[in-house]
Protein backbone atom coordinates (compact mmCIF):
# COMPACT_ATOMS: atom_id res chain seq x y z
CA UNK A 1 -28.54 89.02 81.51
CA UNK A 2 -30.63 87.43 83.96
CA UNK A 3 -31.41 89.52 87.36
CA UNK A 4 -29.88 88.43 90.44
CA UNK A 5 -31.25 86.39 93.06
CA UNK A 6 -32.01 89.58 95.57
CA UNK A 7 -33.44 91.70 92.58
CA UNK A 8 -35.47 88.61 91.47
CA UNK A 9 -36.30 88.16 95.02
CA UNK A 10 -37.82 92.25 95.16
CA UNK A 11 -39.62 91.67 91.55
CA UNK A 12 -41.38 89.19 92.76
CA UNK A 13 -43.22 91.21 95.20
CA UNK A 14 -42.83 94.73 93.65
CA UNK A 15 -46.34 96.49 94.89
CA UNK A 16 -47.80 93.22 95.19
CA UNK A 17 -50.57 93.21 97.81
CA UNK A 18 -48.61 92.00 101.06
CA UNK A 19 -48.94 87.68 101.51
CA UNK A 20 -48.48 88.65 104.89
CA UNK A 21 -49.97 91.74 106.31
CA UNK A 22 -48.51 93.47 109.50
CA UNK A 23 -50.10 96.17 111.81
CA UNK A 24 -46.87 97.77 112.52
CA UNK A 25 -47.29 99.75 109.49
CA UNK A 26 -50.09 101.47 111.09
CA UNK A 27 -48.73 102.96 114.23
CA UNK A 28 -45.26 103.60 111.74
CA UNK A 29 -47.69 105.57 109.98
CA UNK A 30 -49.48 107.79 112.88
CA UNK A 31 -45.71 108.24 113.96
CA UNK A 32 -44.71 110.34 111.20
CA UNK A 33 -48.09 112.09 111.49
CA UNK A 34 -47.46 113.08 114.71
CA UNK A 35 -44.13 114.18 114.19
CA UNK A 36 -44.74 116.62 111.28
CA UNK A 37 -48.09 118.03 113.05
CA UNK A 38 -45.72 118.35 115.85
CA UNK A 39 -43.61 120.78 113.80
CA UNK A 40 -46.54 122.36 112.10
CA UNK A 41 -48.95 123.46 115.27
CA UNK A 42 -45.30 124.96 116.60
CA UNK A 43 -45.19 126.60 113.22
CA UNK A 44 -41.57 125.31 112.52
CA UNK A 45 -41.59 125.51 108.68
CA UNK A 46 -37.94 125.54 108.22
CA UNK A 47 -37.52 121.85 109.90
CA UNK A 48 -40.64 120.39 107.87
CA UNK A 49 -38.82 122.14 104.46
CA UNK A 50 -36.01 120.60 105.30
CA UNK A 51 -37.28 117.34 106.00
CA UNK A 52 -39.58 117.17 102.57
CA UNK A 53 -36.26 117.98 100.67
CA UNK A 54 -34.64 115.17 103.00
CA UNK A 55 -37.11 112.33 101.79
CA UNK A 56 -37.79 114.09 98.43
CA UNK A 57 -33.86 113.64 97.47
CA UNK A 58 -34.01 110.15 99.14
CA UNK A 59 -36.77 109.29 96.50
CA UNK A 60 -34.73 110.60 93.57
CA UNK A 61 -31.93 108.15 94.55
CA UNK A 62 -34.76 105.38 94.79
CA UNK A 63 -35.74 106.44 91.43
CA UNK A 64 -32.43 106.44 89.68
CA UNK A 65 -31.94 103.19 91.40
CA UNK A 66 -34.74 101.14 89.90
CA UNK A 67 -33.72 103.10 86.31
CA UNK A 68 -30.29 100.84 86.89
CA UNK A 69 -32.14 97.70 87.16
CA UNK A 70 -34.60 98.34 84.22
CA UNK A 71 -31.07 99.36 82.03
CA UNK A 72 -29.12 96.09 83.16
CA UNK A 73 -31.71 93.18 83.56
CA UNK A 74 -29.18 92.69 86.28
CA UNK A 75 -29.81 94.62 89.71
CA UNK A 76 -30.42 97.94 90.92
CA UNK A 77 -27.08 99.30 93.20
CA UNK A 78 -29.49 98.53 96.07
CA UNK A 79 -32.25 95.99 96.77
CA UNK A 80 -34.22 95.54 99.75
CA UNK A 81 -35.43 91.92 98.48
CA UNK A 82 -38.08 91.33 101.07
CA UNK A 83 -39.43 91.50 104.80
CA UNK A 84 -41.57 94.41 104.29
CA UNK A 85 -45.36 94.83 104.52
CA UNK A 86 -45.23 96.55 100.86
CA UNK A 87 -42.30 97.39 98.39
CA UNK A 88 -42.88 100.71 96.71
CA UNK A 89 -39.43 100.35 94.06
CA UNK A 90 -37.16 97.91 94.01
CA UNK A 91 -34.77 99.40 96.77
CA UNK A 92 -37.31 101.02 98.68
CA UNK A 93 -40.00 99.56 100.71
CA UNK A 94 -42.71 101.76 102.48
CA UNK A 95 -40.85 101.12 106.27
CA UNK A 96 -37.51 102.31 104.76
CA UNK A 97 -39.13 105.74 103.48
CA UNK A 98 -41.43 106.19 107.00
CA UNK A 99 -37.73 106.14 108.25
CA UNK A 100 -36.50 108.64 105.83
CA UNK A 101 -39.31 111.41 106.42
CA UNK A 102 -38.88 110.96 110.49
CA UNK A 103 -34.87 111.23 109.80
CA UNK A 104 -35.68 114.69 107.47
CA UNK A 105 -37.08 116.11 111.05
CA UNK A 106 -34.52 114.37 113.07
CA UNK A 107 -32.35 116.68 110.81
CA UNK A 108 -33.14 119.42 112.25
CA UNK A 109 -33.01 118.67 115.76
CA UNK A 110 -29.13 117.87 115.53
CA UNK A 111 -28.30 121.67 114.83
CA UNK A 112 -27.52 124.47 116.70
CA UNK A 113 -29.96 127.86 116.04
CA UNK A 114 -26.84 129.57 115.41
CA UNK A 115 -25.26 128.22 112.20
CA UNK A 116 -22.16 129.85 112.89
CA UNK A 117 -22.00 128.47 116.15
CA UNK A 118 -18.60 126.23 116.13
CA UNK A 119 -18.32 122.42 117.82
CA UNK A 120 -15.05 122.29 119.58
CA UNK A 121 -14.58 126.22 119.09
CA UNK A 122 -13.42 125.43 115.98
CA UNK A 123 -15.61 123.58 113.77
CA UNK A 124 -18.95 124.33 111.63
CA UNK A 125 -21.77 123.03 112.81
CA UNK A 126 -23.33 122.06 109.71
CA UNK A 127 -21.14 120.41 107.74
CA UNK A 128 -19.12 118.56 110.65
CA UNK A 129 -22.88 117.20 111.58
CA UNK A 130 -23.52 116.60 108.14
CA UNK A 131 -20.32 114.32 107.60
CA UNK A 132 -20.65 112.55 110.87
CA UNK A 133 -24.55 111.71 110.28
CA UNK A 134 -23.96 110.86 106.73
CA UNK A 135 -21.58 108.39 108.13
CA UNK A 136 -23.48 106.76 110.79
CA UNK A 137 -26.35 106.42 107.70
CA UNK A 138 -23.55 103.77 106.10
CA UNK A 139 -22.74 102.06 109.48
CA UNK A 140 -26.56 101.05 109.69
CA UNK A 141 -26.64 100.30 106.48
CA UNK A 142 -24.29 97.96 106.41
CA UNK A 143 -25.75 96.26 109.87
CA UNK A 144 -28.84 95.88 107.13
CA UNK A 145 -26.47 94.25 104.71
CA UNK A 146 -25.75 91.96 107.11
CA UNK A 147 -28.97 91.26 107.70
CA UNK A 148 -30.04 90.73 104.41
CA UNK A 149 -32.67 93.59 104.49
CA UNK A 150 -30.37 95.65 101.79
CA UNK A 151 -28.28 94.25 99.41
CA UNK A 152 -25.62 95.17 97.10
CA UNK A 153 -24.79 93.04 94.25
CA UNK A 154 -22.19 95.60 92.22
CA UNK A 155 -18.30 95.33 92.94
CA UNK A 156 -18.35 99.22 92.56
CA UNK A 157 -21.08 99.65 95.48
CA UNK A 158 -20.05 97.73 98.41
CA UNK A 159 -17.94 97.61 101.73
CA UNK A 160 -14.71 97.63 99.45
CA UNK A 161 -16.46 101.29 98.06
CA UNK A 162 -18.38 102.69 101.45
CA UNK A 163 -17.46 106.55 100.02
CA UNK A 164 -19.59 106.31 97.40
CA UNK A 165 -22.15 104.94 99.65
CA UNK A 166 -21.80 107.95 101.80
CA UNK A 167 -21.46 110.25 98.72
CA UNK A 168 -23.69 109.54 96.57
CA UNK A 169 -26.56 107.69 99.24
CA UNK A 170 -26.28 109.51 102.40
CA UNK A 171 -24.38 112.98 102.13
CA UNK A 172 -26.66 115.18 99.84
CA UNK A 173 -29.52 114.66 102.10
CA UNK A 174 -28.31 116.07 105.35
CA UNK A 175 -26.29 118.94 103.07
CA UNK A 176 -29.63 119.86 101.41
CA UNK A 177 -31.78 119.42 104.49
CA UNK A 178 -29.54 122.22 105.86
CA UNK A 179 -29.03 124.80 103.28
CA UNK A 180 -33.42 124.60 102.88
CA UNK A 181 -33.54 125.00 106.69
CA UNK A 182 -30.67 127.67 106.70
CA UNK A 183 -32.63 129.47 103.96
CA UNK A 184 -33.45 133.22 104.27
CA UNK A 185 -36.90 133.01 103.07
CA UNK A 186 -39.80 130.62 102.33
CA UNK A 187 -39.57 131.15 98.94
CA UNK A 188 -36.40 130.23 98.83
CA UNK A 189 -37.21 126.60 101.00
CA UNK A 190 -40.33 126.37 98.38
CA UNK A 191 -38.45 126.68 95.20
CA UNK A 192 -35.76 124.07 96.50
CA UNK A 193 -38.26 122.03 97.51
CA UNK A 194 -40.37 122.14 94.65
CA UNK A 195 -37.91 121.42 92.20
CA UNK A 196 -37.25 118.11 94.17
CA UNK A 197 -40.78 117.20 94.38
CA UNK A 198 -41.15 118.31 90.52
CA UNK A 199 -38.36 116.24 89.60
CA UNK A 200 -39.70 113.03 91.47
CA UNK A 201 -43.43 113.35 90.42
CA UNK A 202 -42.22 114.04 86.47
CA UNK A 203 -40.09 110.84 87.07
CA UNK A 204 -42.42 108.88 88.50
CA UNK A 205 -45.25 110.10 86.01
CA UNK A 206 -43.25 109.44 83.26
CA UNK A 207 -41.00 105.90 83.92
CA UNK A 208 -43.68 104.36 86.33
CA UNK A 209 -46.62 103.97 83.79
CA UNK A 210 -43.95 102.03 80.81
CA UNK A 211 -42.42 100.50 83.74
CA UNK A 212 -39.12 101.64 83.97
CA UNK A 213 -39.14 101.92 87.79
């Protein structure tokens, strides 16, 4: 099976030097410098804990994404086929997971202190933020569709399937985020997040170098 147009499209400059260099990257870069030194100097450990686990489950999904392309010849579930200054895996280029460590933090921000404080005197905070957010994550998405920045080339994955979209690609993160920044303990945040980072760097170790991914 040959791949498809958009996942021919990505192969073709799969951590390939960029043709076309842009300084944006740069300042992108200093950006999410800023913001996690931000949250360090103030000592905030639970909100940059929660944010690692954020991007570190984001890069799982990356992972098992490029694992469906090398299986099928075909196409991973997502592609981001181009318009980027580098493309790290085939559905992930380096402006997509800049955005993902900035939203880990963003996270954070969205909660009350009080996790048992209720929204509308009724509701938890958490997951009601968590299924609203997760939800928002597809609408933009799809805007990227549109624009050709993502696409989808499965039946199964698609507007005519946006819950597993918001599943599978958007709702574990902000769950996780929470339940590390909710933790009672560091060691608790550290063994969550280490098992995500562990995961992803045995992955990557592993698939990267026969090139799987």
């Amino acid at each position: 099976m040959a791949p498809t147009p958009n996942a021919q499209d990505a192969l073709d400059i799969l951590r390939q030097p960029p043709a076309d260099f842009q300084w944006y990257v740069i300042p992108l870069l200093l950006i999410v410098i800023y913001v996690y030194a931000v949250e360090a100097e103030k000592k905030n450990w639970p909100a940059v804990m929660a944010a690692v686990s954020f991007w570190g489950l984001d890069l799982f999904n990356e992972i098992w994404n490029s694992l469906v392309f090398h299986f099928t010849n075909y196409s991973a579930v997502w592609v981001e086929p181009g318009g980027t200054v580098y493309l790290i895996l085939i559905g992930l280029n380096i402006e997509t997971t800049f955005m993902f460590a900035i939203m880990g933090i963003v996270s954070t921000k969205l909660i009350p202190k009080d996790k048992d404080a209720k929204i509308f005197g009724k509701l938890p905070n958490r997951p009601v933020i968590a299924l609203v957010m997760a939800a928002l994550c597809v609408v933009v998405e799809v805007f990227l569709n549109l624009a050709g920045a993502l696409t989808w080339d499965y039946p199964w994955w698609n507007l005519q399937a946006p819950w597993l979209i918001y599943l599978v690609g958007y709702l574990p993160f902000w769950v996780v985020a929470f339940i590390v920044y909710d933790a009672r303990s560091m060691k608790t945040r550290a063994k969550i997040v280490g098992t995500i980072l562990l995961v992803d760097l045995a992955c990557i170790a592993v698939f990267m170098p026969i090139g799987w991914i």
